[in-house]
Protein backbone atom coordinates (compact mmCIF):
# COMPACT_ATOMS: atom_id res chain seq x y z
CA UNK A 1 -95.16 -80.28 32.12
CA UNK A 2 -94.03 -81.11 28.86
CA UNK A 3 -92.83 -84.50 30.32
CA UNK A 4 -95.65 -85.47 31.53
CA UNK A 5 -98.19 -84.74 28.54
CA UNK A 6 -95.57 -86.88 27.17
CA UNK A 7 -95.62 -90.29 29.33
CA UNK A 8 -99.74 -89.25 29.71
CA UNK A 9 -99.65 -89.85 25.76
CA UNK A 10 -97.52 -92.57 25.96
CA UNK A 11 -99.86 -94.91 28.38
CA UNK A 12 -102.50 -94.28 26.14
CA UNK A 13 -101.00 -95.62 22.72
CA UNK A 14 -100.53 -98.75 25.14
CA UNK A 15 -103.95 -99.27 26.65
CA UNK A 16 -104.46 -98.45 22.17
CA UNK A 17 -101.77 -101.02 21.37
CA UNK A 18 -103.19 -103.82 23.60
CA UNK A 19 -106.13 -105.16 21.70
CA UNK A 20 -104.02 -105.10 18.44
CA UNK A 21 -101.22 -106.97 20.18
CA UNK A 22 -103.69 -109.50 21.62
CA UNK A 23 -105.28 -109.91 17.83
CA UNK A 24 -101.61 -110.18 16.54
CA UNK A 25 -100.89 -113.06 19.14
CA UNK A 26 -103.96 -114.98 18.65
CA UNK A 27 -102.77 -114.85 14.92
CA UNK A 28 -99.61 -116.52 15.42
CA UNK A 29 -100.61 -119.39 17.96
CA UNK A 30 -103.19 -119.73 14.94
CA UNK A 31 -100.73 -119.86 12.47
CA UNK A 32 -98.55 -122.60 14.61
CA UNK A 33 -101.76 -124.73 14.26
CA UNK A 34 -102.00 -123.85 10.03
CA UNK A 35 -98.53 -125.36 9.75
CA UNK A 36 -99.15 -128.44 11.95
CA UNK A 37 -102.31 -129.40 9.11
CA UNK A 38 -100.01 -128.45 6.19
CA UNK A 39 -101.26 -125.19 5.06
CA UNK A 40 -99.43 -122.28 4.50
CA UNK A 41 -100.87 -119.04 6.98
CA UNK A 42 -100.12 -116.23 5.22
CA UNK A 43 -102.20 -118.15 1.93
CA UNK A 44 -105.08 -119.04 4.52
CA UNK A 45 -105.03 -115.52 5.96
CA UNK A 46 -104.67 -113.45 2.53
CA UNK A 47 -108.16 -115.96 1.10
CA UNK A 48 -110.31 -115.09 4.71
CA UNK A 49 -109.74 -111.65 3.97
CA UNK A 50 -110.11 -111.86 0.09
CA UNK A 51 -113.43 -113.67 0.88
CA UNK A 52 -114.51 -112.05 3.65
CA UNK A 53 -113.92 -107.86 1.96
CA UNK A 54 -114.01 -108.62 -1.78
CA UNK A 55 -117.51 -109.80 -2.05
CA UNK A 56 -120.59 -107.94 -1.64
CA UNK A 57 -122.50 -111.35 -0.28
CA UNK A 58 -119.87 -111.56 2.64
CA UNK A 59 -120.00 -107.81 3.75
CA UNK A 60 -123.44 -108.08 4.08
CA UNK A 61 -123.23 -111.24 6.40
CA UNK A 62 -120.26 -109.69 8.83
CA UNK A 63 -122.43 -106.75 9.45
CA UNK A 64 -125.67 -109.02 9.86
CA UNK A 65 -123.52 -111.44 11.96
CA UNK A 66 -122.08 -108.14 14.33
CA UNK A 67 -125.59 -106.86 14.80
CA UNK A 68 -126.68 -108.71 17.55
CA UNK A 69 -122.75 -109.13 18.79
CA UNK A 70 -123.72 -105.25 18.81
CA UNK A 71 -126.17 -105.42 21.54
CA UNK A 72 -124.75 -108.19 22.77
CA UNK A 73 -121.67 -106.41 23.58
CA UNK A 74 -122.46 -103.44 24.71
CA UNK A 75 -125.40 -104.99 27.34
CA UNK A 76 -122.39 -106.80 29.01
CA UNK A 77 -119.89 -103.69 28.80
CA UNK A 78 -122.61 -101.62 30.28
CA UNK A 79 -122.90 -104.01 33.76
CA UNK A 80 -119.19 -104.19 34.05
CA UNK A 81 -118.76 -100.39 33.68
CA UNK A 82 -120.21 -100.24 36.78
CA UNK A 83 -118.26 -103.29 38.52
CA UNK A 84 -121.09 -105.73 38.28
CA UNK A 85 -120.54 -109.03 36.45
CA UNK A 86 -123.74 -109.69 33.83
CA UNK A 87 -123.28 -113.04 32.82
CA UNK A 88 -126.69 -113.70 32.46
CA UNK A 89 -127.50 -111.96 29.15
CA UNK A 90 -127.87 -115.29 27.16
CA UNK A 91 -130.96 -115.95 29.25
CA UNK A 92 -131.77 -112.36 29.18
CA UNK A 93 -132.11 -112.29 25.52
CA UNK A 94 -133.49 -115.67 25.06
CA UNK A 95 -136.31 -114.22 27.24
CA UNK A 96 -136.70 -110.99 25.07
CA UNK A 97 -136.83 -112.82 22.20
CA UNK A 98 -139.37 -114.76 23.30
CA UNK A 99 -141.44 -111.61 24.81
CA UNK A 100 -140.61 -109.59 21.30
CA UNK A 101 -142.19 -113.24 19.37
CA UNK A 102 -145.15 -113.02 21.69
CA UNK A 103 -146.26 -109.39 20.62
CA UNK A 104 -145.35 -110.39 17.16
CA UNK A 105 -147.64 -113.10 16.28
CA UNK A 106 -150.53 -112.91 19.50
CA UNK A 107 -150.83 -109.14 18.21
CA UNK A 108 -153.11 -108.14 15.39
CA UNK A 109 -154.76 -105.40 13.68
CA UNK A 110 -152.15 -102.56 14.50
CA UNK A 111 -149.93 -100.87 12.11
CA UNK A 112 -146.13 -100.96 11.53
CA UNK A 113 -145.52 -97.80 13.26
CA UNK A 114 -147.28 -99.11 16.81
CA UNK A 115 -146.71 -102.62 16.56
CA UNK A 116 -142.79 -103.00 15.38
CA UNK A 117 -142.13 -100.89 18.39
CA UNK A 118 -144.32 -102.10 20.63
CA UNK A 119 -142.11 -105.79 20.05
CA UNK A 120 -139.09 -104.21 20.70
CA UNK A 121 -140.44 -102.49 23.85
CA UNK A 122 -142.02 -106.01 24.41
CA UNK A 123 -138.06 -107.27 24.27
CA UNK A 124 -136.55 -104.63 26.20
CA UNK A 125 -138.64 -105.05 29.08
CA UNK A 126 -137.97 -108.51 29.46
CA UNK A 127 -134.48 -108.65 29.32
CA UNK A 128 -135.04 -105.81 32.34
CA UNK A 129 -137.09 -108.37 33.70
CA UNK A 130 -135.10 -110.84 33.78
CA UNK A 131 -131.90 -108.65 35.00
CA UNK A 132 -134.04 -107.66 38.17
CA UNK A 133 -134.09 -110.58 40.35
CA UNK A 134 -130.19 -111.25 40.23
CA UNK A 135 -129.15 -107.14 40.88
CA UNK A 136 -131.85 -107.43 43.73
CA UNK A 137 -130.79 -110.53 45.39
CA UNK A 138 -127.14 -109.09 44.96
CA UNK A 139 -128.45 -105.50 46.82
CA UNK A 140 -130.45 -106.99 49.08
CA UNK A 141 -128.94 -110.40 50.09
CA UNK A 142 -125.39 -109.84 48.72
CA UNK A 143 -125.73 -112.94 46.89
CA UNK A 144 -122.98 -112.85 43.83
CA UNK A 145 -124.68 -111.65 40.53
CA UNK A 146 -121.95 -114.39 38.75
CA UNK A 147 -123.74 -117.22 40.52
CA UNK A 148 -127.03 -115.87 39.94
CA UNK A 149 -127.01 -114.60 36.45
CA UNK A 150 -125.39 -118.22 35.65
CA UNK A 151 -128.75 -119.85 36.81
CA UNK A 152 -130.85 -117.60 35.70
CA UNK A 153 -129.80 -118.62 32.25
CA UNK A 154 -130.43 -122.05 32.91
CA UNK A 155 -134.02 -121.22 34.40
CA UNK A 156 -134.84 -119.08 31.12
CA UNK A 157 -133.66 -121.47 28.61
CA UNK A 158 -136.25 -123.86 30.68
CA UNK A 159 -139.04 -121.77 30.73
CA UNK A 160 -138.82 -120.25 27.25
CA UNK A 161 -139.03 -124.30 25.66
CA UNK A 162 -141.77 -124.86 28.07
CA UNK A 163 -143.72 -121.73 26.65
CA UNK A 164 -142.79 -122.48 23.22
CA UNK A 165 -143.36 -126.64 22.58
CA UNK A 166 -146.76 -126.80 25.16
CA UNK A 167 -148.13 -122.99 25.04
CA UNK A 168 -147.69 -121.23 22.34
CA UNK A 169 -146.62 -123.45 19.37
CA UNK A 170 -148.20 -123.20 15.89
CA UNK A 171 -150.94 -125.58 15.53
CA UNK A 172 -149.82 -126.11 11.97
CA UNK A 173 -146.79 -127.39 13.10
CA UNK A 174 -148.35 -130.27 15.25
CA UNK A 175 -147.26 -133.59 14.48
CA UNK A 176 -144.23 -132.78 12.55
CA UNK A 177 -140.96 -132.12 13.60
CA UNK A 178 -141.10 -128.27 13.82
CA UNK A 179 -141.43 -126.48 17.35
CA UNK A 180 -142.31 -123.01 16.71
CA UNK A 181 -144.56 -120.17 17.19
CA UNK A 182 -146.82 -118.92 14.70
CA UNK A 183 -145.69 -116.30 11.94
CA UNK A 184 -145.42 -113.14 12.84
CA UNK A 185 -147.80 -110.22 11.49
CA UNK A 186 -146.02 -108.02 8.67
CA UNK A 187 -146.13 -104.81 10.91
CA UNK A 188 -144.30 -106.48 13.12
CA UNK A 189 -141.21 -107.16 10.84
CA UNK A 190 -138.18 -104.95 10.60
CA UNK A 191 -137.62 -103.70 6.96
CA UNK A 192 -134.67 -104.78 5.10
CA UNK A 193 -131.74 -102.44 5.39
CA UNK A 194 -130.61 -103.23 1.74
CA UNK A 195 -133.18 -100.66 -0.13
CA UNK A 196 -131.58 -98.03 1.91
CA UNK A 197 -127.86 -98.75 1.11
CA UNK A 198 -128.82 -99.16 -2.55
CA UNK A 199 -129.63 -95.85 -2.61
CA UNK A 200 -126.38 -94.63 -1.30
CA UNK A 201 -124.89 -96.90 -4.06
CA UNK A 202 -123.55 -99.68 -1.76
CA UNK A 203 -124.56 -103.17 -3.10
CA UNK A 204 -126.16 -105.76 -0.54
CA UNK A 205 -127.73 -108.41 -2.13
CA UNK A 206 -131.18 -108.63 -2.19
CA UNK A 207 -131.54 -112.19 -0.70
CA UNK A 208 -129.34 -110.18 2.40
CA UNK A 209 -131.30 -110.31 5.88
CA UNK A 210 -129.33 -107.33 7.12
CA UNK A 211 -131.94 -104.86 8.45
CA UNK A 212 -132.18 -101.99 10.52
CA UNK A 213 -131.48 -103.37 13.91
CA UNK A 214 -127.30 -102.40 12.31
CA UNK A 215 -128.08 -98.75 12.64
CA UNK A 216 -130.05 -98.89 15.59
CA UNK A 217 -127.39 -100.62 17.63
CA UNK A 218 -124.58 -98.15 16.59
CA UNK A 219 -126.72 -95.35 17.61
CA UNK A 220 -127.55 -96.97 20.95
CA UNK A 221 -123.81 -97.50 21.25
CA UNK A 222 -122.96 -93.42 20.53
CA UNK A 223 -125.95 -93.23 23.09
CA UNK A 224 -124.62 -94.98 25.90
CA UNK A 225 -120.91 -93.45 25.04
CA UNK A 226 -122.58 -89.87 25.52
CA UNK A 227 -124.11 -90.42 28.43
CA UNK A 228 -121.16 -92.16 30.08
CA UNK A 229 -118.49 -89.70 29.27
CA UNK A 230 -120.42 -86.60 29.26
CA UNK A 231 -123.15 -86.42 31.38
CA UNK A 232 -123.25 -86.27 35.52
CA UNK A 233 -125.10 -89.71 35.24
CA UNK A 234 -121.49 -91.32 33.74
CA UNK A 235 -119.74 -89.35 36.31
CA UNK A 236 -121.15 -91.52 39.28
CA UNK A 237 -120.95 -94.51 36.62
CA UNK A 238 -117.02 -93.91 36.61
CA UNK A 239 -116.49 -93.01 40.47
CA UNK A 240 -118.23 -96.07 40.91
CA UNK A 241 -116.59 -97.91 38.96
CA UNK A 242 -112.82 -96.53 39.84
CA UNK A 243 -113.54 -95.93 43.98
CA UNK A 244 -116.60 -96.83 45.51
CA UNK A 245 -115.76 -95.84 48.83
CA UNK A 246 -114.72 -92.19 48.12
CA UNK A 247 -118.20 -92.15 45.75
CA UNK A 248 -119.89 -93.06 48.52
CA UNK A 249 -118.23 -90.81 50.44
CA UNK A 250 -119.12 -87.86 47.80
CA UNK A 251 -122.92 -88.96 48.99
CA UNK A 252 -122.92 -91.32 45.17
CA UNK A 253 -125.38 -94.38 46.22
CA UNK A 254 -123.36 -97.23 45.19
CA UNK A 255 -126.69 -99.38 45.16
CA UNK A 256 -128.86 -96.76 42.74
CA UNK A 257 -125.74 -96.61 40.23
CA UNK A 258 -125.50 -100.82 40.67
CA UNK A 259 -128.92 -101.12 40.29
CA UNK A 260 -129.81 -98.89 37.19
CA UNK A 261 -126.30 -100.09 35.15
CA UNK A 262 -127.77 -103.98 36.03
CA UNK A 263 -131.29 -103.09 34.04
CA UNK A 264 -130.07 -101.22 31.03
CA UNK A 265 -127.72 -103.97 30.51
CA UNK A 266 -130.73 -106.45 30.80
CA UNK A 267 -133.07 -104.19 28.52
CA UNK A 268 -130.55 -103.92 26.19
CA UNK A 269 -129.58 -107.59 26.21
CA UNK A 270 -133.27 -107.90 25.49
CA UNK A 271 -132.96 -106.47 22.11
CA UNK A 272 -129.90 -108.81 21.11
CA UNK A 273 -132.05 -112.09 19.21
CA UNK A 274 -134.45 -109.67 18.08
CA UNK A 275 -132.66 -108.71 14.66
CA UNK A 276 -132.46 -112.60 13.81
CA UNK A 277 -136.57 -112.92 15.05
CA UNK A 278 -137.92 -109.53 13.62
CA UNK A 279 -135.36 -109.63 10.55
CA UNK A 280 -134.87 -112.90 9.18
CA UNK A 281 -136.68 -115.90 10.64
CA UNK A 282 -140.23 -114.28 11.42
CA UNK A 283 -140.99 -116.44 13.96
CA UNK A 284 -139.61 -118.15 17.42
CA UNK A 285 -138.15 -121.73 16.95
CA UNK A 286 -136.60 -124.54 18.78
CA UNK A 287 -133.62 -123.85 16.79
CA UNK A 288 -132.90 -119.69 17.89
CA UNK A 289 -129.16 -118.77 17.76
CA UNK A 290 -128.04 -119.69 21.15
CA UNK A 291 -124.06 -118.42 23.07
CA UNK A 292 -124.68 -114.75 21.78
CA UNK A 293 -124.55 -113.40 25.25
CA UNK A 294 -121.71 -115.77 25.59
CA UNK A 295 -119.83 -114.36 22.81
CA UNK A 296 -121.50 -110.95 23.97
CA UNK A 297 -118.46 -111.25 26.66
CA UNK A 298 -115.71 -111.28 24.30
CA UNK A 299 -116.67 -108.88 22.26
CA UNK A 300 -117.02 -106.38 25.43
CA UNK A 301 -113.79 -107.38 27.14
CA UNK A 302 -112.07 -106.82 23.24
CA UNK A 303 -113.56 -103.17 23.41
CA UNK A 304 -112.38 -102.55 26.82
CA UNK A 305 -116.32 -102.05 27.90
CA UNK A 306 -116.10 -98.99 26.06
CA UNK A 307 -119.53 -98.64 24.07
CA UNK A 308 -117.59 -96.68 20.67
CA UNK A 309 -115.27 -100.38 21.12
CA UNK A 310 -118.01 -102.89 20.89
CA UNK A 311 -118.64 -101.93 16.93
CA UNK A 312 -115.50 -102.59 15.76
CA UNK A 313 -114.92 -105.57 17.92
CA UNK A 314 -118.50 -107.12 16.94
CA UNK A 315 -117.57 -106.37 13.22
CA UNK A 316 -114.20 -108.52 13.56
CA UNK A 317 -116.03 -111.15 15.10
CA UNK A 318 -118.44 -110.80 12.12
CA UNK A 319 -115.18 -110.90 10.23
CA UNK A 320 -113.61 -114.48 12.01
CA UNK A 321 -116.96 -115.90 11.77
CA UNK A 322 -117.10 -115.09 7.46
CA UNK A 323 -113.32 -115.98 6.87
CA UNK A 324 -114.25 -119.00 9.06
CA UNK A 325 -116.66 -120.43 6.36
CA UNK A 326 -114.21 -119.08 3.28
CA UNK A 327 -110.88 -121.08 4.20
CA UNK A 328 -113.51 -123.92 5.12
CA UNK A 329 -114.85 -124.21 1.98
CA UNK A 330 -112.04 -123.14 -0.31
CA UNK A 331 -108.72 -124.03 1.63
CA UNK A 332 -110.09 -127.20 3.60
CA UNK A 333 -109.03 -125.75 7.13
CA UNK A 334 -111.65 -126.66 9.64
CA UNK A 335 -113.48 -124.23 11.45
CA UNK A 336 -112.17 -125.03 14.74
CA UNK A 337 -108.73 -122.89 13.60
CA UNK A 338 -110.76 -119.72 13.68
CA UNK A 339 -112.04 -120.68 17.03
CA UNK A 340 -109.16 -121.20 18.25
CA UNK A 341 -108.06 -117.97 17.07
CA UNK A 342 -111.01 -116.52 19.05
CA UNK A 343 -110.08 -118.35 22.17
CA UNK A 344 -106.70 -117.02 21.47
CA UNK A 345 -107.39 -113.41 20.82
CA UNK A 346 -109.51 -113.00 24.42
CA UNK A 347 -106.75 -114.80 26.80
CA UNK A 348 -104.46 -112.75 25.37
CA UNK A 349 -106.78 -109.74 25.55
CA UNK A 350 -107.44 -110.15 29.85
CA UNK A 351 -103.69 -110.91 30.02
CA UNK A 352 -102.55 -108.10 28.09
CA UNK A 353 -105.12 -105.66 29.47
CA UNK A 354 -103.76 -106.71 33.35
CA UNK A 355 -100.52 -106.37 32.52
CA UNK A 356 -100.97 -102.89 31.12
CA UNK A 357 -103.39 -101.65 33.78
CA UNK A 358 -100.92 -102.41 36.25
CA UNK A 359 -97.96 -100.76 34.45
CA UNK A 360 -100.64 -97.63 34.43
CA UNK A 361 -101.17 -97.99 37.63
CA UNK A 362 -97.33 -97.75 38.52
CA UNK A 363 -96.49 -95.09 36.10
CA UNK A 364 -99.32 -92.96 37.12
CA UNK A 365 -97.71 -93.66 40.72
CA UNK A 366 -94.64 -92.60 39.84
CA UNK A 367 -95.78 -89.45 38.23
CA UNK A 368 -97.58 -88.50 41.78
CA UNK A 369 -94.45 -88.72 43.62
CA UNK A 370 -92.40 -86.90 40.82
CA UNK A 371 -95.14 -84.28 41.00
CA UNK A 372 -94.09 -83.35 44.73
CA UNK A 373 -91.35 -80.68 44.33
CA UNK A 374 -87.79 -81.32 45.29
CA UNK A 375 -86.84 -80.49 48.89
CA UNK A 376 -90.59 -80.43 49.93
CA UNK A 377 -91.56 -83.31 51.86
CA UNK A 378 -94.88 -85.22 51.22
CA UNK A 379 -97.63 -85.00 53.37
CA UNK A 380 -97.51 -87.40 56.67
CA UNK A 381 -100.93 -89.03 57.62
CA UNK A 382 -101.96 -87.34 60.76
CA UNK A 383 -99.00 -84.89 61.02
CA UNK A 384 -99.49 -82.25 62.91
């Protein structure tokens, strides 16, 4: 017994020890690449890090930077929890945004508490929206949600510019080069999370756009943890997920679990541009963030699709994108090192991640057959 508590423990320090041996890796192929430009890594490494967790102004840009990687993250972690491939939430939250931007400025007259919600719901619903035709042609049709998500991007990036430069762009803006919607009402902005710190004596600098979109994705990832791990609901998620056919079996509909994973990853995937549209810019423009849902991809396959994983690994990509500008501006090595190290970091991540699930897998075999007691012969399919 004791033996086997023991290699049980031992499996998971190395599922544990993958993502840090992936982040190690990417460090060193990046450091090859520091050397070849004549710069010393350990000095360029020591200054992002200096720059990045020394200064008040640079905390408070990771954790703006890993809010939407939040929601990002966890949307696409959420689909592949249940074996389905969502590689459509950059349209999906290109869409929200747009839907969250509508409420905001066509809106008027309501207060903060109706209206700032009513956006979000606005957001939400389309990313849903959006997520709905490519889970239904997959369940229906069995055409592959890859393919479809993939063009559904394409068809939303259309539509929303279509909307936004011959719908719905401010008047005010006509004749210049600005394409954007009109400014949002006030109750439909999302308050500064800086006030709130301040009182707990943390320091964010008052020109800081971080707002309350930080908390709100953190809770939605404890959320989404809970229910996965704890409830019956997360049960069928992981039987799903590790067997289909014995969940089906069990009388689990394969489709219903498919179908309702598919939508909360689009309705949250919905909320991901809404920090930068809500918080910061207070309007919808030609010139929105674009590859979140992209990057939304790494940061979920870096947290092993667990929802408590996507926080930490949106806050390092907060972290690479920071250091990024630091050794930029201070060290003169180009951005395109830390991208690299990205690139880097995820390879190694889906390498190292197969590698270890199939030394599981064998282990966990081996364990089975060590578990059938000596002399007594395993069972024989259809033995009598």
């Amino acid at each position: 017994m004791g033996g086997a508590v023991t290699g049980r423990w031992r499996l998971a320090l190395l599922q544990a020890a993958a993502p840090v041996l992936s982040i190690a890796f990417g460090g060193l192929v990046a450091s090859g690449i520091i050397v070849a430009i004549g710069k010393n890594p350990l000095e360029v490494y020591g200054l992002m890090l200096r720059f990045s967790l020394t200064r008040s102004d640079s905390l408070a840009a990771i954790l703006l930077k890993a809010t939407p990687l939040i929601f990002a993250g966890l949307a696409v972690a959420l689909a592949f929890r249940a074996n389905v491939w969502n590689i459509g939430v950059e349209g999906q939250y290109y869409v929200g945004a747009f839907a969250a931007a509508f409420v905001g400025f066509s809106v008027r007259g309501l207060p903060a508490v109706v209206h700032l919600p009513l956006a979000v719901a606005a957001g939400a619903a389309a990313g849903a929206l959006w997520a709905f035709v490519p889970i239904a042609l997959k369940l229906r049709r069995g055409a592959h949600e890859v393919i479809t998500t993939i063009m559904m991007n394409y068809i939303a990036a259309a539509v929303v510019l279509y909307l936004l430069a011959d719908v719905f762009r401010d008047p005010a803006q006509i004749g210049t080069p600005r394409v954007r919607t009109p400014l949002f009402a006030d109750s439909a902005r999302v308050p500064p999370l800086g006030p709130a710190l301040a009182r707990l004596g943390l320091d964010v600098p008052a020109h800081s756009a971080l707002n309350w979109f930080l908390p709100v994705g953190i809770v939605a990832c404890a959320v989404a943890a809970y229910l996965l791990g704890r409830t019956r609901f997360g049960y069928e998620v992981r039987a799903v997920a590790f067997n289909p056919d014995a969940a089906e079996t069990a009388g689990i509909s394969l489709d219903r679990i498919r179908f309702t994973m598919f939508l909360a990853s689009g309705a949250i995937a919905g909320l991901v541009g809404l920090s930068d549209i809500l918080g910061f810019f207070g309007y919808f423009d030609i010139d929105f963030p674009k590859g979140l849902g992209f990057l939304g991809i790494s940061v979920a396959l870096l947290a092993r699709n667990h929802p408590l994983g996507v926080v930490p690994a949106a806050l390092l990509f907060g972290l690479l994108d920071r250091g990024a500008q630091g050794v930029q501006v201070f060290a003169g090595v180009p951005r395109e090192v830390i991208a690299i190290l990205q690139a880097v970091i995820i390879l190694a991540i889906v390498v190292g991640y197969e590698l270890v699930t199939r030394y599981v897998r064998v282990q966990r075999k081996l364990e089975a057959e060590r578990a059938v007691a000596p002399g007594e012969p395993a069972p024989v399919a259809g033995g009598g």
